[in-house]
PDB file of N, CA and C in Angstrom:
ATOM      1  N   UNK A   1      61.661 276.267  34.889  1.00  0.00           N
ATOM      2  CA  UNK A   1      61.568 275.675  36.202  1.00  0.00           C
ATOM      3  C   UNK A   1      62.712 276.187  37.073  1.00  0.00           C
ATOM      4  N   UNK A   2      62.464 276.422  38.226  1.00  0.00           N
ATOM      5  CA  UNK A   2      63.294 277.024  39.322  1.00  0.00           C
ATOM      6  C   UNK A   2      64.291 276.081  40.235  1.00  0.00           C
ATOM      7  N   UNK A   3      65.373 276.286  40.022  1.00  0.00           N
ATOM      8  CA  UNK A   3      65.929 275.344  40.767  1.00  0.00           C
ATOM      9  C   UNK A   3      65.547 276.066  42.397  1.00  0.00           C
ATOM     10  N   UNK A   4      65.562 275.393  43.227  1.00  0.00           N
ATOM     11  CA  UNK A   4      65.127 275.022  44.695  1.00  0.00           C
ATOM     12  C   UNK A   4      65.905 274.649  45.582  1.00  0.00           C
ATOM     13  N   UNK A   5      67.449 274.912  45.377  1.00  0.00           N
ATOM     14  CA  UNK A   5      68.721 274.590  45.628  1.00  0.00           C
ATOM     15  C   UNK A   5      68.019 273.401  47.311  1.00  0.00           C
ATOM     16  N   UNK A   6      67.598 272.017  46.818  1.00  0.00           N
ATOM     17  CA  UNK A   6      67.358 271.343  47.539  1.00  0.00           C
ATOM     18  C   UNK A   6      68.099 270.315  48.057  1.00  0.00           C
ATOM     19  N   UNK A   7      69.117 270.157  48.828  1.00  0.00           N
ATOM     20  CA  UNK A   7      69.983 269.160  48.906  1.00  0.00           C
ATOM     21  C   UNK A   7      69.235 267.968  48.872  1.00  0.00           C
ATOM     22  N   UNK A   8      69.433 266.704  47.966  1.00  0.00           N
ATOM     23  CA  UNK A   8      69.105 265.357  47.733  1.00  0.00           C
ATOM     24  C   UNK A   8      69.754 263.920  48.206  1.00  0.00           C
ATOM     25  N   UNK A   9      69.516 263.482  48.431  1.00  0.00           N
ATOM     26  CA  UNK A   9      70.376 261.818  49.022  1.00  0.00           C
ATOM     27  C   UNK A   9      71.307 261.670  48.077  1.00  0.00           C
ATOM     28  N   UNK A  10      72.572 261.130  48.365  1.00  0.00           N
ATOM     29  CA  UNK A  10      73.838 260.787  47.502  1.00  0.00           C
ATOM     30  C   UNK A  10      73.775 259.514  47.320  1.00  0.00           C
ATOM     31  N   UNK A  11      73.164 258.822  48.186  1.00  0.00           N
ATOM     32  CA  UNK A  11      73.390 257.371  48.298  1.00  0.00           C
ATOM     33  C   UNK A  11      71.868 256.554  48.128  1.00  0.00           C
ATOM     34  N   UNK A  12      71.575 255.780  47.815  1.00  0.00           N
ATOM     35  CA  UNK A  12      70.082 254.840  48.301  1.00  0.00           C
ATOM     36  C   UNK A  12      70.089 254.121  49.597  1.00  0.00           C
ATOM     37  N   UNK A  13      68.922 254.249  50.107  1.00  0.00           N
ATOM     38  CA  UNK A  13      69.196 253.842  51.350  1.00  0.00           C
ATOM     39  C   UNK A  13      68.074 252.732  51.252  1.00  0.00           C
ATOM     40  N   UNK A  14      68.825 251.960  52.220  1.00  0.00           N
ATOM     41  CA  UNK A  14      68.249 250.664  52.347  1.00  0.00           C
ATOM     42  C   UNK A  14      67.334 250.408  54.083  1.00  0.00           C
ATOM     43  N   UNK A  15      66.130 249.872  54.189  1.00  0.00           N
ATOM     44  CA  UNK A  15      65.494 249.658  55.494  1.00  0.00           C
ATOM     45  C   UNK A  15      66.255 248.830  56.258  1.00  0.00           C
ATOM     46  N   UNK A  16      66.021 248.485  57.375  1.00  0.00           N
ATOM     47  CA  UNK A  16      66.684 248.354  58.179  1.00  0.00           C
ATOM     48  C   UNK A  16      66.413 248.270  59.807  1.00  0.00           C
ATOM     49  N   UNK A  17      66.048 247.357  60.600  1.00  0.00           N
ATOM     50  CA  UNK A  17      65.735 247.416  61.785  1.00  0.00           C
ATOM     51  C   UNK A  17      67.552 247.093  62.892  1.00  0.00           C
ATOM     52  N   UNK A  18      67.629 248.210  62.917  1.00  0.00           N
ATOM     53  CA  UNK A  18      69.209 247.875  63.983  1.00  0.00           C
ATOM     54  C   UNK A  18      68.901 248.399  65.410  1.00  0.00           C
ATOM     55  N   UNK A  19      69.038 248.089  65.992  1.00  0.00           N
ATOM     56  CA  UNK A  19      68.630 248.910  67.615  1.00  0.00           C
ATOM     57  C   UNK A  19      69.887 249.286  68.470  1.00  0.00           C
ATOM     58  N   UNK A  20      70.301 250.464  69.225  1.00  0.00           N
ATOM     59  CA  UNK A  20      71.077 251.062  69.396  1.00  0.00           C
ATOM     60  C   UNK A  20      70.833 252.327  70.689  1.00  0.00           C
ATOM     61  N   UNK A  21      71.597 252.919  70.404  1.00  0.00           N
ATOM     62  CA  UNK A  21      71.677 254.416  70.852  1.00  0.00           C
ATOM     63  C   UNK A  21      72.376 255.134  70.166  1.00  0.00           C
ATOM     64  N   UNK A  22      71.407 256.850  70.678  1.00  0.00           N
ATOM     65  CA  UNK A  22      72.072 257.874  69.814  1.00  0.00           C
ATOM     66  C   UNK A  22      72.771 258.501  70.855  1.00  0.00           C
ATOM     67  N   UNK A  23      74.239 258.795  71.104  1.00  0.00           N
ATOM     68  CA  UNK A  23      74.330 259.771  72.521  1.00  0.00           C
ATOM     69  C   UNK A  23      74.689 261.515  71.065  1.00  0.00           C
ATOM     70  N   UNK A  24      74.101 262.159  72.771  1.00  0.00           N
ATOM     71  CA  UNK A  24      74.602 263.505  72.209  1.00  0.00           C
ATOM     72  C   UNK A  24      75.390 264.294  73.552  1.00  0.00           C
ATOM     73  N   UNK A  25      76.133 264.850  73.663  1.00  0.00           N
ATOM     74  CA  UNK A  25      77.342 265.560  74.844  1.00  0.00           C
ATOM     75  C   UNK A  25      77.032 264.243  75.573  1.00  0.00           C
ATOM     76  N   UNK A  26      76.240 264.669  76.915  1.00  0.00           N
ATOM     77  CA  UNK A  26      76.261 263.410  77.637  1.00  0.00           C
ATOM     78  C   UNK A  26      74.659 262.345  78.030  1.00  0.00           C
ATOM     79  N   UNK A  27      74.129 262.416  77.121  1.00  0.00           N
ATOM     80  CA  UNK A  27      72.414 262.243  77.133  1.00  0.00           C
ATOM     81  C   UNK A  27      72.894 260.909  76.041  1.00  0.00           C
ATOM     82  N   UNK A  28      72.170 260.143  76.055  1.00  0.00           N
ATOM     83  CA  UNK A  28      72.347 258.772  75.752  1.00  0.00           C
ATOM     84  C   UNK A  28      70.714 258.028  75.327  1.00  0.00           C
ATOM     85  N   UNK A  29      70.511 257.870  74.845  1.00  0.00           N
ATOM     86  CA  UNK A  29      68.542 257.538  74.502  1.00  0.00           C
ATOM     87  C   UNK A  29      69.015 255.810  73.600  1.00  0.00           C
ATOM     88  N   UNK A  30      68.106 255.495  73.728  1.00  0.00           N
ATOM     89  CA  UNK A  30      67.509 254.211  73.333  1.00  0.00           C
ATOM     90  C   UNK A  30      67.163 254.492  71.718  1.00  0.00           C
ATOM     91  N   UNK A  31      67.290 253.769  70.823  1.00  0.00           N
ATOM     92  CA  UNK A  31      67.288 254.173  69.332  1.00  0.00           C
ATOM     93  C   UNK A  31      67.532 252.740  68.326  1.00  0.00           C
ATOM     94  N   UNK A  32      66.265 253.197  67.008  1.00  0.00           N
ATOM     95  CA  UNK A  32      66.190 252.300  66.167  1.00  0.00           C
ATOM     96  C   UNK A  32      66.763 252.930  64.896  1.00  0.00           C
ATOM     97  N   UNK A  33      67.195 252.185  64.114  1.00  0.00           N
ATOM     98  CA  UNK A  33      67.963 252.925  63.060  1.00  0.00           C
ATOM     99  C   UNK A  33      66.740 252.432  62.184  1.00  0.00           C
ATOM    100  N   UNK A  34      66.392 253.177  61.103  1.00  0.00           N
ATOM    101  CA  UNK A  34      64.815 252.597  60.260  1.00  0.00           C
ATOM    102  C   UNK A  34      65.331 252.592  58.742  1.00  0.00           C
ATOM    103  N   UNK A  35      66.844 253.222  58.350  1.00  0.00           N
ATOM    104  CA  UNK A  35      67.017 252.803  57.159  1.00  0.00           C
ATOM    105  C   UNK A  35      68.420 253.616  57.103  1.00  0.00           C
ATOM    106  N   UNK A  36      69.502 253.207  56.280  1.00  0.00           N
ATOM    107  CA  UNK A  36      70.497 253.487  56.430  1.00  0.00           C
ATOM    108  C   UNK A  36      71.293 253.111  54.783  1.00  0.00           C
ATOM    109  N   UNK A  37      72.412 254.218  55.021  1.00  0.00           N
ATOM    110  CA  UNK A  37      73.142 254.184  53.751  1.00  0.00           C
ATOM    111  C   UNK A  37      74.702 254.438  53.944  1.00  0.00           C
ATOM    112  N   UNK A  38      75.475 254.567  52.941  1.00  0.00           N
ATOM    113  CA  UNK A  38      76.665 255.151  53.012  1.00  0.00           C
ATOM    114  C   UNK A  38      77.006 256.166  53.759  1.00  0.00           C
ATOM    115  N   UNK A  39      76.136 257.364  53.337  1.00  0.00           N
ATOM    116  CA  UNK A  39      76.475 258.660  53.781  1.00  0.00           C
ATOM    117  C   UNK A  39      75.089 259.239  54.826  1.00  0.00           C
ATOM    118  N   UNK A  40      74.602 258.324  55.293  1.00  0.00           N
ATOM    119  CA  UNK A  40      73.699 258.484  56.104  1.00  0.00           C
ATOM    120  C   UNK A  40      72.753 257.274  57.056  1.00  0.00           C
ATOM    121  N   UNK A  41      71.601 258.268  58.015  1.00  0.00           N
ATOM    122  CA  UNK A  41      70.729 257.191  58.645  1.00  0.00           C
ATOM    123  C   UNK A  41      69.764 257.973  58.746  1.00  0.00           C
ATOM    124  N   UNK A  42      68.207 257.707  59.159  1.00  0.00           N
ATOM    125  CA  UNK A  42      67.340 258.122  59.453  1.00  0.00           C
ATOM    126  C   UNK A  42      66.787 256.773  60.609  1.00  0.00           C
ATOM    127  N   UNK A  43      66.669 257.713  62.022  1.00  0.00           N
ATOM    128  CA  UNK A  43      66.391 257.011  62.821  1.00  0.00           C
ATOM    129  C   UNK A  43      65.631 257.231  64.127  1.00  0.00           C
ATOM    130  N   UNK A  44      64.835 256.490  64.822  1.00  0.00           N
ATOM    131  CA  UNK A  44      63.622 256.843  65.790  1.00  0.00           C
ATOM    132  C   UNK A  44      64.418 257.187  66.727  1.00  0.00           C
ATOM    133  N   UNK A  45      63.810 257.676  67.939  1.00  0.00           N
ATOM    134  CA  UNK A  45      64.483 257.438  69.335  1.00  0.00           C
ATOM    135  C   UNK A  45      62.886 257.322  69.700  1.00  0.00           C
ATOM    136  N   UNK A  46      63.594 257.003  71.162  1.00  0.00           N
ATOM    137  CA  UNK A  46      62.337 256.725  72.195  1.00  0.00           C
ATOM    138  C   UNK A  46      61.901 257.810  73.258  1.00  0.00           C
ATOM    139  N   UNK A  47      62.843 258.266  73.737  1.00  0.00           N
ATOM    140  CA  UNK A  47      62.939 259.440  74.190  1.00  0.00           C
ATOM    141  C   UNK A  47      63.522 260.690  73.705  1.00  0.00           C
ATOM    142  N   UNK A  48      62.669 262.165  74.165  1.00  0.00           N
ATOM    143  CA  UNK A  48      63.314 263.590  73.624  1.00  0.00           C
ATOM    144  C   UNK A  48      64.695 263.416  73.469  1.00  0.00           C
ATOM    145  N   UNK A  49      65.529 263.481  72.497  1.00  0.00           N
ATOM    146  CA  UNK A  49      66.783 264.384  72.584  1.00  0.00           C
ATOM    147  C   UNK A  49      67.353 265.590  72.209  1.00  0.00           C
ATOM    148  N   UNK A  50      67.405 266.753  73.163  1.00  0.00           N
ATOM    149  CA  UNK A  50      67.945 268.185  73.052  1.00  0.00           C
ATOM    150  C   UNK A  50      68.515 268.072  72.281  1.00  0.00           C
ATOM    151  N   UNK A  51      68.659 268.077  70.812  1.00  0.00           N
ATOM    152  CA  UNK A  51      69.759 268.741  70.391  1.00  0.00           C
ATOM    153  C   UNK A  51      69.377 268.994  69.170  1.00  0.00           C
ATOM    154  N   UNK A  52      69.763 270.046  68.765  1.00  0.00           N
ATOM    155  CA  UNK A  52      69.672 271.005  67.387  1.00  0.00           C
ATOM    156  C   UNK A  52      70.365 270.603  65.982  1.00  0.00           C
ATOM    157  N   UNK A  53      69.812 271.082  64.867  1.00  0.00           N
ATOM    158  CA  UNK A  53      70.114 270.097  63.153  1.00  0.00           C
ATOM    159  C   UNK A  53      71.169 271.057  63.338  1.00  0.00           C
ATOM    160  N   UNK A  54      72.637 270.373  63.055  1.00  0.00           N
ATOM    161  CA  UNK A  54      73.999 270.836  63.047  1.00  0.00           C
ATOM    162  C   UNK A  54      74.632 270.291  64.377  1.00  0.00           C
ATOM    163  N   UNK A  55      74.179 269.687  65.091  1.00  0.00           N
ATOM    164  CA  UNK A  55      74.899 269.084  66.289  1.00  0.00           C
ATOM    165  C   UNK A  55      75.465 267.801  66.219  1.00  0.00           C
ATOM    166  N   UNK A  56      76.599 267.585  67.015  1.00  0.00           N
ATOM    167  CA  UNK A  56      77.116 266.254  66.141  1.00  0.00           C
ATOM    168  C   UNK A  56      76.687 265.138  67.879  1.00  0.00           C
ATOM    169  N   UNK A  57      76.551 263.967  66.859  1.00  0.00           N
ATOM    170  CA  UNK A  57      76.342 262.960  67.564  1.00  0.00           C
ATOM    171  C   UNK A  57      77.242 261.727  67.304  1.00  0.00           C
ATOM    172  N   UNK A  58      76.500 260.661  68.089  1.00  0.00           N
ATOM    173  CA  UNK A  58      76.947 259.380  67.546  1.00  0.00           C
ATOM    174  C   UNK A  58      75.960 258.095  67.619  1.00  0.00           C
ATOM    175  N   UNK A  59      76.283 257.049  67.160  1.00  0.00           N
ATOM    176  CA  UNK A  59      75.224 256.058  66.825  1.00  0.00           C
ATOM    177  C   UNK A  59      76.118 254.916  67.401  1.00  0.00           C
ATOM    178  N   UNK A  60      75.467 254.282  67.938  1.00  0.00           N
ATOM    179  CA  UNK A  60      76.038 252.913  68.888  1.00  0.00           C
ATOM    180  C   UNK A  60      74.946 251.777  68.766  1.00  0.00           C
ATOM    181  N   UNK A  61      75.348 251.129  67.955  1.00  0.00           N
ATOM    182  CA  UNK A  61      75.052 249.821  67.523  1.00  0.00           C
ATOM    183  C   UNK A  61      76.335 248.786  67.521  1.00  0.00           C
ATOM    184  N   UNK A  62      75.320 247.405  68.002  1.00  0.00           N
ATOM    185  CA  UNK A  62      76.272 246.135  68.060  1.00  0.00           C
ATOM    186  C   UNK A  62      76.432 246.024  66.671  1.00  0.00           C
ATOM    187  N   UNK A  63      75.516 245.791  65.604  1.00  0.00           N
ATOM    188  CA  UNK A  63      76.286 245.489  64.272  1.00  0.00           C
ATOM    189  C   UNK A  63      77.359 246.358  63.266  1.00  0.00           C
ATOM    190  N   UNK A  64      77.087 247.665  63.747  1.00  0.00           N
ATOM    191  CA  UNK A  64      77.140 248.680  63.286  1.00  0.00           C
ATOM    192  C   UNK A  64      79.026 249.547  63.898  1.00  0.00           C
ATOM    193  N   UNK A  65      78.999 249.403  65.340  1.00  0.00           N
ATOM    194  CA  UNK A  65      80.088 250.051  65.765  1.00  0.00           C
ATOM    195  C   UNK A  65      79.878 251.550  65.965  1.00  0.00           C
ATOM    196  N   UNK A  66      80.774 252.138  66.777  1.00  0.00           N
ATOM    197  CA  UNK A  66      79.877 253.781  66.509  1.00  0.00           C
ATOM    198  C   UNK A  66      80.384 254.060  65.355  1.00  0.00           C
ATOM    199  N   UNK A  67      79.116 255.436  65.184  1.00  0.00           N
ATOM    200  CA  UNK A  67      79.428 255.753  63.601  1.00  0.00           C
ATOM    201  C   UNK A  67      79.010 257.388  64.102  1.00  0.00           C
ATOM    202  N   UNK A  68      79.932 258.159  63.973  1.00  0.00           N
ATOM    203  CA  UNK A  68      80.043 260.154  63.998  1.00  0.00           C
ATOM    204  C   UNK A  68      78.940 261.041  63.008  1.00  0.00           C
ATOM    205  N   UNK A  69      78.495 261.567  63.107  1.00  0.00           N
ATOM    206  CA  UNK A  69      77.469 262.107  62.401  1.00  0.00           C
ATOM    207  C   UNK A  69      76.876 263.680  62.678  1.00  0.00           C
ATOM    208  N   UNK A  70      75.961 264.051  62.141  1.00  0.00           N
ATOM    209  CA  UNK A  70      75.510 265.672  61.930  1.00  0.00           C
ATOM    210  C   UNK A  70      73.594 265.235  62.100  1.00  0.00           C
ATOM    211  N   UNK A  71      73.694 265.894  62.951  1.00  0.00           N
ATOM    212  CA  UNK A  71      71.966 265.777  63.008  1.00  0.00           C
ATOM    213  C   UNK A  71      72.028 266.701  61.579  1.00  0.00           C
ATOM    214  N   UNK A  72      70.587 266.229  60.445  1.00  0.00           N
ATOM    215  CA  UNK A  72      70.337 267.080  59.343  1.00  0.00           C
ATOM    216  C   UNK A  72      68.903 267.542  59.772  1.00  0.00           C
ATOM    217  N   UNK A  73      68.200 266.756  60.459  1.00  0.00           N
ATOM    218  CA  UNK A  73      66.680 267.210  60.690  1.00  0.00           C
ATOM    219  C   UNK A  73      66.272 266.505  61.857  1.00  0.00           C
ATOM    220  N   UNK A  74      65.116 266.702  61.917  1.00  0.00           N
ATOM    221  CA  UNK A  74      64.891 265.978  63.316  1.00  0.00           C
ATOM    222  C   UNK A  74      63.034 266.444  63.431  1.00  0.00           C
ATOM    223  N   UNK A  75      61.893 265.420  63.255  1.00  0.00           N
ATOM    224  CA  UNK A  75      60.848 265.592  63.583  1.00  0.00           C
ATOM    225  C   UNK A  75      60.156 264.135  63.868  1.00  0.00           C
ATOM    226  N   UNK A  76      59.466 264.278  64.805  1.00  0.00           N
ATOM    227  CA  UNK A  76      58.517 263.674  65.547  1.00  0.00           C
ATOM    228  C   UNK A  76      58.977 262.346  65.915  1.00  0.00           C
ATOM    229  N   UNK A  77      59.969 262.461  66.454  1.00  0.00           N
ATOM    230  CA  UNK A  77      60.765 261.366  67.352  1.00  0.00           C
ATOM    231  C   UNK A  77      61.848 260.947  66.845  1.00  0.00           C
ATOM    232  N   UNK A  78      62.113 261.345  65.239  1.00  0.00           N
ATOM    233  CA  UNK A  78      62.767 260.809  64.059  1.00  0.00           C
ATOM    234  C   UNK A  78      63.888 261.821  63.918  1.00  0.00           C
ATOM    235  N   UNK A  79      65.108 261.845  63.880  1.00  0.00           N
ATOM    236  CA  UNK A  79      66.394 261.927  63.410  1.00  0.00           C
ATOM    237  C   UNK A  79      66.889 261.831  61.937  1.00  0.00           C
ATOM    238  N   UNK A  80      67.364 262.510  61.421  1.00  0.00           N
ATOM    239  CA  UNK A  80      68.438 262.166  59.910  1.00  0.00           C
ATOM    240  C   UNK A  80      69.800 262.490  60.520  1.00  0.00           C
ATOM    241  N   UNK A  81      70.785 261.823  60.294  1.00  0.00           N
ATOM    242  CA  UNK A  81      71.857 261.875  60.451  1.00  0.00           C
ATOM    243  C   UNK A  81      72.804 261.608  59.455  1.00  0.00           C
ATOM    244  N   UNK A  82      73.406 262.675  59.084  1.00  0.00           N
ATOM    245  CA  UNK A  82      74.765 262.697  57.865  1.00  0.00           C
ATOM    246  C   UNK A  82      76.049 261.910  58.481  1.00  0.00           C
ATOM    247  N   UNK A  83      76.539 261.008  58.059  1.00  0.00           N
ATOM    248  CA  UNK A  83      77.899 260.468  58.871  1.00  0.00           C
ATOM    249  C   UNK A  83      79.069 261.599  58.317  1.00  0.00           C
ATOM    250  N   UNK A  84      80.157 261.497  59.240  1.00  0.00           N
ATOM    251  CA  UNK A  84      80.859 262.632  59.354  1.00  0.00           C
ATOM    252  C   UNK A  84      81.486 261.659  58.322  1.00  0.00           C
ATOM    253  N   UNK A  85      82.103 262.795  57.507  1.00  0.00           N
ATOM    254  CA  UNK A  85      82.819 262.302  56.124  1.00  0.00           C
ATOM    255  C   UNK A  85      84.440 261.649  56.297  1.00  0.00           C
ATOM    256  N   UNK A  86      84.944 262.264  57.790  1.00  0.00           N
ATOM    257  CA  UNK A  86      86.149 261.815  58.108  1.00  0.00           C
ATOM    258  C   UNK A  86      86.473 260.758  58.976  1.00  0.00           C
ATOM    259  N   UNK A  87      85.676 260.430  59.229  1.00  0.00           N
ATOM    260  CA  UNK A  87      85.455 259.186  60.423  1.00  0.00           C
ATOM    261  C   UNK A  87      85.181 257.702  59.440  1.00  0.00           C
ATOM    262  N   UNK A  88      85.155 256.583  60.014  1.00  0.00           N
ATOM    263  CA  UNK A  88      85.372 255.523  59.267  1.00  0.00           C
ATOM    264  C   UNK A  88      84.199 254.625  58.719  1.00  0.00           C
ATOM    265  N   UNK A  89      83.119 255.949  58.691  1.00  0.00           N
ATOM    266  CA  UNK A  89      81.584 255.376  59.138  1.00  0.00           C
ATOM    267  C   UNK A  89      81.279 254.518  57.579  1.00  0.00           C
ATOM    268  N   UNK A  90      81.650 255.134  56.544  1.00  0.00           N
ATOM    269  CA  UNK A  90      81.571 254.556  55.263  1.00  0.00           C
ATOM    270  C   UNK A  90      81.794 253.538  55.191  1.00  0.00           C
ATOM    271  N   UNK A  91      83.193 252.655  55.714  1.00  0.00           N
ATOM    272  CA  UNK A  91      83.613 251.683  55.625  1.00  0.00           C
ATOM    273  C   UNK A  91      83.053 250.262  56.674  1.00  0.00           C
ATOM    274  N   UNK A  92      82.485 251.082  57.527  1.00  0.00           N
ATOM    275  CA  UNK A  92      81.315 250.268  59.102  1.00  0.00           C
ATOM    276  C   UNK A  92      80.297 250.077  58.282  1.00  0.00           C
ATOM    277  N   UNK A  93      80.047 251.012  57.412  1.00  0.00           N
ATOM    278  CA  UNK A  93      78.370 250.627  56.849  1.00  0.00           C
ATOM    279  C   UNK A  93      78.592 249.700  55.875  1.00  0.00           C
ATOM    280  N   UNK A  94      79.138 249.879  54.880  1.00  0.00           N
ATOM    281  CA  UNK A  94      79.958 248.589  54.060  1.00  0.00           C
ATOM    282  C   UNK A  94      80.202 247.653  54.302  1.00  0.00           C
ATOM    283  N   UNK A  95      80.540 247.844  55.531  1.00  0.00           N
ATOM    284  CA  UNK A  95      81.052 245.840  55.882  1.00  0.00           C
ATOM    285  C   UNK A  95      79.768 245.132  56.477  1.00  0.00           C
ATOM    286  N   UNK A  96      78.598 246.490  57.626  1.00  0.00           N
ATOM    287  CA  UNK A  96      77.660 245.586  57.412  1.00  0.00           C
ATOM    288  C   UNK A  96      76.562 245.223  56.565  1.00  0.00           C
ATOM    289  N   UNK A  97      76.572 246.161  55.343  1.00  0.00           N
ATOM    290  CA  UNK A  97      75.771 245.719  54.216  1.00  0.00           C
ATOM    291  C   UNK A  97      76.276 244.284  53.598  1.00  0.00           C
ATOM    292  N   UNK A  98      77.935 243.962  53.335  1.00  0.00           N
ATOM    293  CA  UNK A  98      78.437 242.864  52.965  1.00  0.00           C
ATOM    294  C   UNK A  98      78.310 241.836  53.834  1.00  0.00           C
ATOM    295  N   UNK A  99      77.738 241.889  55.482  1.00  0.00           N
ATOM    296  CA  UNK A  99      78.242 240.660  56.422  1.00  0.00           C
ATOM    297  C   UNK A  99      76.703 240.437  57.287  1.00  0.00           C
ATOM    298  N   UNK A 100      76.119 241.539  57.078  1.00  0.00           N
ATOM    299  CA  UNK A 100      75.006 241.333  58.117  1.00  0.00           C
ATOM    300  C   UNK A 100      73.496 241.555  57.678  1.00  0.00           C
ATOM    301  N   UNK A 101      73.409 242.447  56.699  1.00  0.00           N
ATOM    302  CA  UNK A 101      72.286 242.658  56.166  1.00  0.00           C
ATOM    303  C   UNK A 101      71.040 242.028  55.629  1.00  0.00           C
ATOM    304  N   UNK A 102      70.091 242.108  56.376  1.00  0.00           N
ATOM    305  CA  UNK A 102      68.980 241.464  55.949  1.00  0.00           C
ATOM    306  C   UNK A 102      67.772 242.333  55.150  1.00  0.00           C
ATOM    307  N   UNK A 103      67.353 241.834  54.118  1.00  0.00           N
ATOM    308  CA  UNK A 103      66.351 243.169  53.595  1.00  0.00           C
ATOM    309  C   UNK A 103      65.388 243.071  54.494  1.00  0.00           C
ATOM    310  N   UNK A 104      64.823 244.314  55.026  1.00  0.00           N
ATOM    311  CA  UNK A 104      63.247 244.455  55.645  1.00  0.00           C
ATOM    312  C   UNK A 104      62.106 245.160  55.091  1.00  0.00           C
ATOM    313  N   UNK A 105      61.251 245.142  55.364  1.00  0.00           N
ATOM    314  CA  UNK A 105      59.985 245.751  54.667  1.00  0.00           C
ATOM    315  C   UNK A 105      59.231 246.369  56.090  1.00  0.00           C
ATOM    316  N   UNK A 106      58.949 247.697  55.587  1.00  0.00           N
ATOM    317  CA  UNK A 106      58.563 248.383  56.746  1.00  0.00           C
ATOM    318  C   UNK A 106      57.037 247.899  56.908  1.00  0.00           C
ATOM    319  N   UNK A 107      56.719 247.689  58.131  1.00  0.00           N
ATOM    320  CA  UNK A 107      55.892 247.444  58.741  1.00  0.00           C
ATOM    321  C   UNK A 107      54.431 248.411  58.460  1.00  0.00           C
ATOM    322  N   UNK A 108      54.043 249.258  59.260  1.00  0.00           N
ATOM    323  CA  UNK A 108      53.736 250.095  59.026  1.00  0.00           C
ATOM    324  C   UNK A 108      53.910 250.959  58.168  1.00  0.00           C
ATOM    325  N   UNK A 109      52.793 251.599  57.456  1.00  0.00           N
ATOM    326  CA  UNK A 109      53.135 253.083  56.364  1.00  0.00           C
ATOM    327  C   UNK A 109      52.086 254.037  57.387  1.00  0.00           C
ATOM    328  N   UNK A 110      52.594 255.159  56.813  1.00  0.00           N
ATOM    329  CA  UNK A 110      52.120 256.551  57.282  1.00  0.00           C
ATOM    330  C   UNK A 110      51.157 256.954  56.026  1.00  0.00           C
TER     331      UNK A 110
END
């Protein structure tokens, strides 16, 4: 069998309805976070945002705080975002898994 040098999730990620924004330079969109982890998020927007997998952003949520990140992909309205490893995003996601977290069950399947 061939390895497929496929990068894989480090973390489990948990669902999640948080509502927010993603800004990128100076573009700012409306945004749901749909499941989230340590070292990451995968999340909707509502409107297009320009910007290319390797561009850094940020995530602005009330429960959440901003949190620095790496677009990893990006299709059909949907975002992955890597949190930047040097920023304090690990420790934001931690406190709201310990203080705020509610389990959700996604609504819809595809």
């Amino acid at each position: 069998m061939r390895n497929l040098n496929i990068i894989t999730r480090r973390a489990d990620r948990k669902y999640c309805r948080i509502f927010g924004k993603v800004r990128y330079l100076n573009n700012e969109v409306d945004a749901r976070i749909l499941n989230l982890s340590i070292t990451g998020a995968a999340v909707e927007i509502r409107t297009p945002l320009y910007a290319a997998s390797g561009s850094r952003v940020q995530i602005l949520a009330e429960d959440l705080g901003t949190l620095h990140g790496i677009i990893r992909w990006s299709h059909n309205g949907r975002l992955g975002i890597q949190f930047d490893p040097n920023s304090n995003a690990q420790a934001q996601v931690a406190s709201y898994f310990r203080f705020f977290h509610k389990d959700v069950k996604p609504v819809l399947t595809r």
